[in-house]
N, C-alpha and C. Protein backbone atom coordinates (compact mmCIF):
# COMPACT_ATOMS: atom_id res chain seq x y z
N UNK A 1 6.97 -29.19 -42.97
CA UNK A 1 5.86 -28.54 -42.32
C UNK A 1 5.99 -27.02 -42.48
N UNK A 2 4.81 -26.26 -42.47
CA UNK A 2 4.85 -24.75 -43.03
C UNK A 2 5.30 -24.06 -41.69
N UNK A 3 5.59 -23.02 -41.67
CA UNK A 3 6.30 -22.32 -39.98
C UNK A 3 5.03 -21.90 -38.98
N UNK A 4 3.59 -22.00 -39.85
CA UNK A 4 2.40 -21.73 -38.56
C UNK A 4 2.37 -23.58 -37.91
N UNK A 5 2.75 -24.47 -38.66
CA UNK A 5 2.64 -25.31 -37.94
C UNK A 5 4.01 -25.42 -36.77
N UNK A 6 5.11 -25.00 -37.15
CA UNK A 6 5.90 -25.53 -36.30
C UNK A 6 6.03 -24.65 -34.94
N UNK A 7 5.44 -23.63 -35.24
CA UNK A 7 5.03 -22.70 -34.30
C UNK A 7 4.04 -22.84 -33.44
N UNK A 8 2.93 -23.70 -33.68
CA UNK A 8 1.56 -24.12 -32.57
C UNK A 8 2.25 -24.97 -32.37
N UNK A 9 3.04 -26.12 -33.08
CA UNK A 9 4.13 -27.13 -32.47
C UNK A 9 5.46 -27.01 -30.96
N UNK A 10 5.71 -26.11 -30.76
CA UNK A 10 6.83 -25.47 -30.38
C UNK A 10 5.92 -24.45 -28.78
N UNK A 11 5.18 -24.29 -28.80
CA UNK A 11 4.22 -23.22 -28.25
C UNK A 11 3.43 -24.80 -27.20
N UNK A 12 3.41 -24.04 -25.88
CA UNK A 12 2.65 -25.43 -24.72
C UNK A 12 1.05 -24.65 -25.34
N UNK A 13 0.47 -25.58 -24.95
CA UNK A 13 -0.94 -25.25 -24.67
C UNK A 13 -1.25 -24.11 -24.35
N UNK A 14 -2.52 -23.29 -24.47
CA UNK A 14 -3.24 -22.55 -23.78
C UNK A 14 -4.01 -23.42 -22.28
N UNK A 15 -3.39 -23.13 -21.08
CA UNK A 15 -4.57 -23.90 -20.21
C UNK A 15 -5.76 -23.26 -19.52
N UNK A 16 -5.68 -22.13 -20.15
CA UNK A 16 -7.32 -21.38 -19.75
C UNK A 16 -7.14 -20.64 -18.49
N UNK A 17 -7.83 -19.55 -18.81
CA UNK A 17 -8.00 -18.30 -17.51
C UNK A 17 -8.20 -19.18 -16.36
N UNK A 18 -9.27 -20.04 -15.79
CA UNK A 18 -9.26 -20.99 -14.69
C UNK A 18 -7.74 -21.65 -13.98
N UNK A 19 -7.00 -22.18 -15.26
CA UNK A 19 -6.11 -22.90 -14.73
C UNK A 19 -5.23 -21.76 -14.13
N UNK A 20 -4.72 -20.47 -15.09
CA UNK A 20 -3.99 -19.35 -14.62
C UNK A 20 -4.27 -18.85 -13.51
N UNK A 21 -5.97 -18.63 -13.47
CA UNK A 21 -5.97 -18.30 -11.71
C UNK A 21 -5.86 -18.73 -10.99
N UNK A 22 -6.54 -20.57 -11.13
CA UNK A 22 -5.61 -21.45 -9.72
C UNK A 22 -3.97 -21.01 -9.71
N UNK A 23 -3.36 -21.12 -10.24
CA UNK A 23 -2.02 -21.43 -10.30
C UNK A 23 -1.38 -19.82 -10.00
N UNK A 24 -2.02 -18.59 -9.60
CA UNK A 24 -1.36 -17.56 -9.21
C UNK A 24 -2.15 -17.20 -7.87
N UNK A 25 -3.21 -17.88 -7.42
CA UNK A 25 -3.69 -18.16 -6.34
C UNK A 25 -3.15 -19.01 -5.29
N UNK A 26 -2.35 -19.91 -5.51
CA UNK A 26 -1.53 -21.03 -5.10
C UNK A 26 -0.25 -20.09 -5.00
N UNK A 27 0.52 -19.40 -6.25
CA UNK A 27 1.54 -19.20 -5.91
C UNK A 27 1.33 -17.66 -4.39
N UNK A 28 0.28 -17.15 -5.01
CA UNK A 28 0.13 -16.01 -3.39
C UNK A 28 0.07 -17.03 -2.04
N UNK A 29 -0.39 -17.68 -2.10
CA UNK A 29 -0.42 -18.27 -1.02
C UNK A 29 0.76 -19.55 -0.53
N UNK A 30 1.56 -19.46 -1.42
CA UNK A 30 3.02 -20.44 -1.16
C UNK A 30 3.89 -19.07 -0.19
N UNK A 31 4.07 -19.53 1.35
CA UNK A 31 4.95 -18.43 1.89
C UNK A 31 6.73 -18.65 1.62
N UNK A 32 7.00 -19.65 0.59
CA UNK A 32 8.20 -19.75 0.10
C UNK A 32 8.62 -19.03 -1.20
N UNK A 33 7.68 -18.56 -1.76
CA UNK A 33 7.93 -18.48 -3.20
C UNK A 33 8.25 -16.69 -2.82
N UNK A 34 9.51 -16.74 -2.86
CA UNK A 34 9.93 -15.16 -3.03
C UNK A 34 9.73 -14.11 -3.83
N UNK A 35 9.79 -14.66 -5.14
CA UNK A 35 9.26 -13.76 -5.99
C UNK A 35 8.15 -13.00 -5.92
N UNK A 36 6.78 -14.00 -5.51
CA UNK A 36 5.53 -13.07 -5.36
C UNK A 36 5.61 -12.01 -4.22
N UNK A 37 6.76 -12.58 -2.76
CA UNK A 37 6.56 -11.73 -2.01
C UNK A 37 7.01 -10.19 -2.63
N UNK A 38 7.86 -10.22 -2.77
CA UNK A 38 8.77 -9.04 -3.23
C UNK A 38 7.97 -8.39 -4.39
N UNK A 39 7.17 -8.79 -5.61
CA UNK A 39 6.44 -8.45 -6.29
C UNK A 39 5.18 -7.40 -5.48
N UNK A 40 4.62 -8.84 -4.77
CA UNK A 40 3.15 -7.88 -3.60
C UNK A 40 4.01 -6.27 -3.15
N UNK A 41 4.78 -6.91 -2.24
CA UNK A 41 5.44 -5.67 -1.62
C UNK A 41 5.58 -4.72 -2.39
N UNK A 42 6.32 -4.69 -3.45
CA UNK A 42 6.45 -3.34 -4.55
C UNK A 42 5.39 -2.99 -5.00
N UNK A 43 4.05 -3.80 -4.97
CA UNK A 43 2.77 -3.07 -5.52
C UNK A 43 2.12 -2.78 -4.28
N UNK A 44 2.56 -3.32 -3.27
CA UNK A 44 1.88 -2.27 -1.93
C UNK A 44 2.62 -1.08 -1.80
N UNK A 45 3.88 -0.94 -1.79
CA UNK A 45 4.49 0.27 -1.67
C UNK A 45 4.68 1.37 -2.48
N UNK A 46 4.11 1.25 -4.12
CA UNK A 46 3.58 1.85 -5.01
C UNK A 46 2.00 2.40 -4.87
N UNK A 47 1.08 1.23 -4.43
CA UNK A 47 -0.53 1.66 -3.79
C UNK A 47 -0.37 2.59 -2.79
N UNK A 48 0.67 2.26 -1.70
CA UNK A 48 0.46 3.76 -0.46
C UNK A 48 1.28 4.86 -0.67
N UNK A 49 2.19 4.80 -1.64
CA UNK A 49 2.91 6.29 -2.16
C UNK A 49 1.69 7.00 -2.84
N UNK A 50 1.17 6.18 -3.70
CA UNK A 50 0.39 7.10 -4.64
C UNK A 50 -1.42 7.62 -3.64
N UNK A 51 -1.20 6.70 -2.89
CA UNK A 51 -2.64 6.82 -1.91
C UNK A 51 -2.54 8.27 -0.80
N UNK A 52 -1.11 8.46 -0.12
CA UNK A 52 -0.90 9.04 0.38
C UNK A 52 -0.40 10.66 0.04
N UNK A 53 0.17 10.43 -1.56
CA UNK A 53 0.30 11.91 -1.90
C UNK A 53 -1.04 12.30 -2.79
N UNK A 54 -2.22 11.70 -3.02
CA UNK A 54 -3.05 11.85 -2.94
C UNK A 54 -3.76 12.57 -1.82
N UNK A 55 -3.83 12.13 -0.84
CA UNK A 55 -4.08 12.32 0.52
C UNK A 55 -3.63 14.06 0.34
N UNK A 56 -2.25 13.84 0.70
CA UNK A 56 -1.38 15.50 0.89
C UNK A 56 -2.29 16.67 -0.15
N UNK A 57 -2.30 15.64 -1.29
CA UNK A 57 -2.17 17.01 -2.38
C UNK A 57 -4.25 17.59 -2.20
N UNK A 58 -5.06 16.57 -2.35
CA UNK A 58 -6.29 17.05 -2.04
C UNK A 58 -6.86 17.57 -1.00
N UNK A 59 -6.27 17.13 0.51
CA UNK A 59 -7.18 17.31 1.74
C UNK A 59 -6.34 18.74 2.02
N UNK A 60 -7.03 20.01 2.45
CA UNK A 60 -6.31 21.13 2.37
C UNK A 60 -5.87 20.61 4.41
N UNK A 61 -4.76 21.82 4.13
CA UNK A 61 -4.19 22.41 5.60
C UNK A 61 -5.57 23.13 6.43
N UNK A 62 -5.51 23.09 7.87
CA UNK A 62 -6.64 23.49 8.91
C UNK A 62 -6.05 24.43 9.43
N UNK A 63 -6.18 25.38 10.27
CA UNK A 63 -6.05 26.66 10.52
C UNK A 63 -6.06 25.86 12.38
N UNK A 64 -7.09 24.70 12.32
CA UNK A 64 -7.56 24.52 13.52
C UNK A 64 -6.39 23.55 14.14
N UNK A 65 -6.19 23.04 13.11
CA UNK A 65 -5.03 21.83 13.63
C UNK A 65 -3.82 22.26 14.19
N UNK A 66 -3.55 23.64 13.79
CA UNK A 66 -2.27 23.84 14.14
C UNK A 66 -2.38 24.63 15.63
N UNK A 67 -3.67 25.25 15.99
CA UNK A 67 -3.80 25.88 16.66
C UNK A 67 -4.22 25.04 17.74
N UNK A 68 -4.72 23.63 17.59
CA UNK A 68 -5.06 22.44 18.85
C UNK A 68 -3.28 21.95 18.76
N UNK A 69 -2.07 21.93 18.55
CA UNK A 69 -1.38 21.72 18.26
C UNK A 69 -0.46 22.19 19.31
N UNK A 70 -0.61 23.54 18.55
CA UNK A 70 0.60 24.41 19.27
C UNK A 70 0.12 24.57 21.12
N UNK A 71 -1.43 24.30 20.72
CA UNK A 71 -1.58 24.50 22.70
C UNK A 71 -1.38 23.47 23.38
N UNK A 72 -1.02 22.07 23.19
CA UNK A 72 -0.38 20.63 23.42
C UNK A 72 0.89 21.24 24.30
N UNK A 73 1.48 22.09 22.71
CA UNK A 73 3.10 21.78 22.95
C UNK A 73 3.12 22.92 24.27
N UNK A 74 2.12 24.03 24.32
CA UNK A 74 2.22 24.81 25.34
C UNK A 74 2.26 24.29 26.71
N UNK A 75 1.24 22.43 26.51
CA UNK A 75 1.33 22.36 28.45
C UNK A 75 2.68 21.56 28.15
N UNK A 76 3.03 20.81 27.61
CA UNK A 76 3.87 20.44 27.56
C UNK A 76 5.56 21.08 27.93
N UNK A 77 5.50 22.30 27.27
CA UNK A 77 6.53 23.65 27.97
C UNK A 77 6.07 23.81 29.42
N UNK A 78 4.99 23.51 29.76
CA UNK A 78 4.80 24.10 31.01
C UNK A 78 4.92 23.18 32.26
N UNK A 79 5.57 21.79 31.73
CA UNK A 79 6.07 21.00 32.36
C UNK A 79 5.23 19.74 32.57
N UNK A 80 3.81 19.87 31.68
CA UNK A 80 3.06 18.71 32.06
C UNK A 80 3.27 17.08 30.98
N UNK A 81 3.74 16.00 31.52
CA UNK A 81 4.32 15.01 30.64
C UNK A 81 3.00 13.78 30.41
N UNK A 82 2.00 13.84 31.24
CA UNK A 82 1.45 12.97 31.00
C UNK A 82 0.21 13.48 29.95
N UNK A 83 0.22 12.25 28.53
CA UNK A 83 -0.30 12.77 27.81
C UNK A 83 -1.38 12.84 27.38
N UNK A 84 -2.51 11.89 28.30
CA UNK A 84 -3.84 12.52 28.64
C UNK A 84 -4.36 13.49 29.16
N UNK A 85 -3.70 14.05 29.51
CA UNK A 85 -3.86 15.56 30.30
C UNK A 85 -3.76 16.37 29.58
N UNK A 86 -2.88 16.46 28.68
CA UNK A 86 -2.86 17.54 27.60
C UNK A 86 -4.08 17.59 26.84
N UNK A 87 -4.75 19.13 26.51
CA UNK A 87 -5.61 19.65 25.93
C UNK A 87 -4.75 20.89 25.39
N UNK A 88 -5.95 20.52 24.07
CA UNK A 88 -5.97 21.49 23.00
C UNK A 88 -7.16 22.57 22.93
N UNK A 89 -7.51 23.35 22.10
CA UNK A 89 -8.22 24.42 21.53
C UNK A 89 -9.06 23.66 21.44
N UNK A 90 -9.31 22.62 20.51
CA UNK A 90 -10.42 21.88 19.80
C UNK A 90 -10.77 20.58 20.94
N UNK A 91 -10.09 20.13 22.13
CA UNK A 91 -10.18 19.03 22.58
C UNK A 91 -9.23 18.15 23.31
């Protein structure tokens, strides 16, 4: 036999985009199968690194935030602990 045959010989089936998505749909949803967990997890924790220094690097610093901020920490110096009571500049 020529080597393209022994090669489609040797090689499983194609079972089609359908069958692949049942079968990685099933495995997300098997809560035993470790691998996918640990997989998900590293692509969630790659999605919110890159989501969040996104975040940092576009949304600028407020002038206002720091200044509703620092007047918190002022009642707070001034002995007041409960933290509905505390007001800021802005609120």
């Amino acid at each position: 036999q020529s080597r393209a045959a022994m090669s489609r010989l040797s090689r499983p089936p194609d079972r089609g985009a359908a069958a692949r998505k049942r079968t990685l749909i099933a495995r997300l949803n098997d809560p035993t199968d470790v691998a996918v967990a640990v997989a998900v997890s590293a692509l969630l924790c790659v999605a919110e690194i890159a989501l969040c220094s996104v975040i940092v690097w576009r949304v600028p610093y407020t002038e206002i935030d720091w200044k509703a901020y620092m007047s918190e920490v002022g009642g707070y110096m001034e002995g007041e602990r409960n933290y509905t009571k505390l007001r800021g500049d802005t609120g």
